[in-house]
C-alpha atoms as a PDB file:
ATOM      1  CA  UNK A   1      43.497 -90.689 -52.765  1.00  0.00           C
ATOM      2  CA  UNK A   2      45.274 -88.927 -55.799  1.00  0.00           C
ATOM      3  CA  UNK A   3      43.232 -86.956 -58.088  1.00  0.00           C
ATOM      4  CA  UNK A   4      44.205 -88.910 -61.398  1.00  0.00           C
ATOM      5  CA  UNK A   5      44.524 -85.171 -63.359  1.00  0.00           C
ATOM      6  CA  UNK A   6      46.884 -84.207 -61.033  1.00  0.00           C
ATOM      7  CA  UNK A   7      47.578 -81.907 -57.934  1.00  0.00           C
ATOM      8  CA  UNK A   8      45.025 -79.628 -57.069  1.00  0.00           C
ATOM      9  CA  UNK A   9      46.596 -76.556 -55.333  1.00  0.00           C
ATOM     10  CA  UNK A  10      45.451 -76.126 -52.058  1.00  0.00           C
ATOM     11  CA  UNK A  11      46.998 -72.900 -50.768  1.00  0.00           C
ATOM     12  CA  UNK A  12      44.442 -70.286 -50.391  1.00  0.00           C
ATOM     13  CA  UNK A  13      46.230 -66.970 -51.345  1.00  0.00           C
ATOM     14  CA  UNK A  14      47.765 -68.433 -54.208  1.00  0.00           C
ATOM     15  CA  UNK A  15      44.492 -69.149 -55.280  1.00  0.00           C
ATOM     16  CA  UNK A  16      43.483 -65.415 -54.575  1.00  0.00           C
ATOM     17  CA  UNK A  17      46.744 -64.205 -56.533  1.00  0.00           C
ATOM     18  CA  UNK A  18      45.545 -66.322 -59.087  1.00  0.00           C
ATOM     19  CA  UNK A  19      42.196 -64.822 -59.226  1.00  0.00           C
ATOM     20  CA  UNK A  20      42.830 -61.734 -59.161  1.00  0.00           C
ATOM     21  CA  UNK A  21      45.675 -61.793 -61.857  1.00  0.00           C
ATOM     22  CA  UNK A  22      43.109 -63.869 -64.554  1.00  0.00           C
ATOM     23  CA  UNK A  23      40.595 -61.304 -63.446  1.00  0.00           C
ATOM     24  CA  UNK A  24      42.936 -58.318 -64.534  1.00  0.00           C
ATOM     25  CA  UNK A  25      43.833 -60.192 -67.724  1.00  0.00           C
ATOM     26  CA  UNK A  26      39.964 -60.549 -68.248  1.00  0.00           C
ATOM     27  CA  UNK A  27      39.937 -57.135 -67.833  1.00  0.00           C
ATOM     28  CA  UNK A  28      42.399 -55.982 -69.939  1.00  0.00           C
ATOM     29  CA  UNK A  29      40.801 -58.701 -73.149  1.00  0.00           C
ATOM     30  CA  UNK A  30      37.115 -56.436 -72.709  1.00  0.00           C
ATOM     31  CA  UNK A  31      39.532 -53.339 -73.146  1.00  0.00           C
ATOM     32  CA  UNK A  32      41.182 -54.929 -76.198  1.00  0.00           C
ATOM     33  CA  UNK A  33      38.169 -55.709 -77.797  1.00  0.00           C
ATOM     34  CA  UNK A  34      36.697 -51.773 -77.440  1.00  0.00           C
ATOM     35  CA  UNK A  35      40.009 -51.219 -78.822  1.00  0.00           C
ATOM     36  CA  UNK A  36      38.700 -52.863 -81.569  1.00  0.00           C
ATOM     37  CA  UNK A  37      35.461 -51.314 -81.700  1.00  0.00           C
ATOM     38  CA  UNK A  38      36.918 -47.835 -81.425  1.00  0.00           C
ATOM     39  CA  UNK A  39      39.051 -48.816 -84.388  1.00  0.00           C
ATOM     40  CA  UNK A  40      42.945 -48.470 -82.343  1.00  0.00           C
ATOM     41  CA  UNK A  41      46.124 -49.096 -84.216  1.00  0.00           C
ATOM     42  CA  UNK A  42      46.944 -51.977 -84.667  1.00  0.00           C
ATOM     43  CA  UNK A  43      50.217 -51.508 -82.684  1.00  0.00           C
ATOM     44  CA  UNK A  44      48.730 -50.816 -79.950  1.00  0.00           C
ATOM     45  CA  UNK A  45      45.805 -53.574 -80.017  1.00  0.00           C
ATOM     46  CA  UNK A  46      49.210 -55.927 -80.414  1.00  0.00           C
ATOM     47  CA  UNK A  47      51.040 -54.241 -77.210  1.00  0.00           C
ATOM     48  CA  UNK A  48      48.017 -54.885 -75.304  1.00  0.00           C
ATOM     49  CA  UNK A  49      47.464 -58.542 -76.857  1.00  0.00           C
ATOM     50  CA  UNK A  50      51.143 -59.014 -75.607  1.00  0.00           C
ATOM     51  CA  UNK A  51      50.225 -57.237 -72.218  1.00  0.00           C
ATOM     52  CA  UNK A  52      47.742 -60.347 -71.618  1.00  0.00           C
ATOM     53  CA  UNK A  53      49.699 -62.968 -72.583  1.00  0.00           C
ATOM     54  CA  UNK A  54      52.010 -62.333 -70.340  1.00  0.00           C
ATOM     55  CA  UNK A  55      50.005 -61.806 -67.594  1.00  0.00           C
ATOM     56  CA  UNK A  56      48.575 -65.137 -68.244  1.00  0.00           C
ATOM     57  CA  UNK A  57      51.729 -67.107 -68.381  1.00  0.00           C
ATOM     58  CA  UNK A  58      52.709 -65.553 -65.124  1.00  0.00           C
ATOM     59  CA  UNK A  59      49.328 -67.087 -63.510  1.00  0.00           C
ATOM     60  CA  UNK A  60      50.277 -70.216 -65.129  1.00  0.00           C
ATOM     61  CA  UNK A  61      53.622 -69.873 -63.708  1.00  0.00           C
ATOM     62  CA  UNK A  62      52.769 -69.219 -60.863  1.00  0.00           C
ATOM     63  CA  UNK A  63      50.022 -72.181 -60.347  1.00  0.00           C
ATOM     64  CA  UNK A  64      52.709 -74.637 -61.376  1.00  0.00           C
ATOM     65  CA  UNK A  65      55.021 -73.481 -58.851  1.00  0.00           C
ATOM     66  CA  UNK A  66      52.794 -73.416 -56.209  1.00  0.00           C
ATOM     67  CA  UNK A  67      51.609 -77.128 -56.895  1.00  0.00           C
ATOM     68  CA  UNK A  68      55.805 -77.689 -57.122  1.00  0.00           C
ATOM     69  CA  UNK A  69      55.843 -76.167 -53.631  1.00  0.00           C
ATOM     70  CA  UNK A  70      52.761 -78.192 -52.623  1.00  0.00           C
ATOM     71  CA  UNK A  71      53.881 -81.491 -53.906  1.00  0.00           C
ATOM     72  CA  UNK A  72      57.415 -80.877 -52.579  1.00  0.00           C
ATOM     73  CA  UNK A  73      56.777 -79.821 -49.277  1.00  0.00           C
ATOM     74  CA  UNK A  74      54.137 -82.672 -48.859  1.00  0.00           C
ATOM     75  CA  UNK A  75      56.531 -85.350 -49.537  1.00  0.00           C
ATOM     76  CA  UNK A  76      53.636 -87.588 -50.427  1.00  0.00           C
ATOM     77  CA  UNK A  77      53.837 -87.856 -53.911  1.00  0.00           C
ATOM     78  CA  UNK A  78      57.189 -90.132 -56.434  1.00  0.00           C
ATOM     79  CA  UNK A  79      59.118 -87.369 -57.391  1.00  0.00           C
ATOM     80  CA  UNK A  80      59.880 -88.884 -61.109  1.00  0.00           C
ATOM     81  CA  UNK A  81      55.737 -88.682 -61.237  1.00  0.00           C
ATOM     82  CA  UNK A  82      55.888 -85.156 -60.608  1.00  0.00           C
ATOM     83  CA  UNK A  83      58.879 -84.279 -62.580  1.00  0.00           C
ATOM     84  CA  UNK A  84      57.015 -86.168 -65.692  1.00  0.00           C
ATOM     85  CA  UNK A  85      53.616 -84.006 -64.786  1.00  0.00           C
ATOM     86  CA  UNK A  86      55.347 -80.639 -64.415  1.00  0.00           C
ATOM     87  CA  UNK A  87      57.675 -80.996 -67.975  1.00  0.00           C
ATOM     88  CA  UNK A  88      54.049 -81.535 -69.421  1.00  0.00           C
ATOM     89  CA  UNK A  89      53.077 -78.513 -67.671  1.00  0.00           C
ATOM     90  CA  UNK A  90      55.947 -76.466 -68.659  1.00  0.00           C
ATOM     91  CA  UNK A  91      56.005 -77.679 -72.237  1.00  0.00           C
ATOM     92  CA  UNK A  92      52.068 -77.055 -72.796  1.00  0.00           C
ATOM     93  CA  UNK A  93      53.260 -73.395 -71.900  1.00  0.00           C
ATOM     94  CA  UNK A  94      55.826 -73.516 -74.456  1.00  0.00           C
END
């Protein structure tokens, strides 16, 4: 049965990528705030800010094309269904 939210990615070392890039973006946000605390420029508190949203886009990137992947190479699912769920996806990263 279809999860009515959607795919749920299923590929285990995209999951670890995953992980492990959110985890280095976590990272780099405790950094930004002793940035912060230490009282940094605030060009480089914004470089850094810009560092980590990047590096979360590319995890969300990257989750939505593994669930492409998934869903594609499944052939289980209406494609116009998935093409509808991943403009969503793309345009909440907009």
């Amino acid at each position: 049965m279809e999860n009515p939210r959607g795919h749920i990615v299923s590929d285990a070392f995209a999951i670890a990528d995953l992980r492990k890039r959110l985890r280095r973006a976590e990272g780099q946000l405790g950094g930004i705030v002793r940035m912060l605390d230490e009282g940094r420029s605030c060009q480089e508190i914004v470089t850094q800010l810009a560092a980590v949203s990047k590096a979360v886009d590319r995890a969300a990137f990257a989750l939505i094309s593994t669930g492409l992947r998934e869903c594609i190479t499944d052939g289980n699912h209406d494609a116009a269904e998935v093409a509808e769920q991943l403009q969503k996806l793309f345009l909440t990263m907009a």
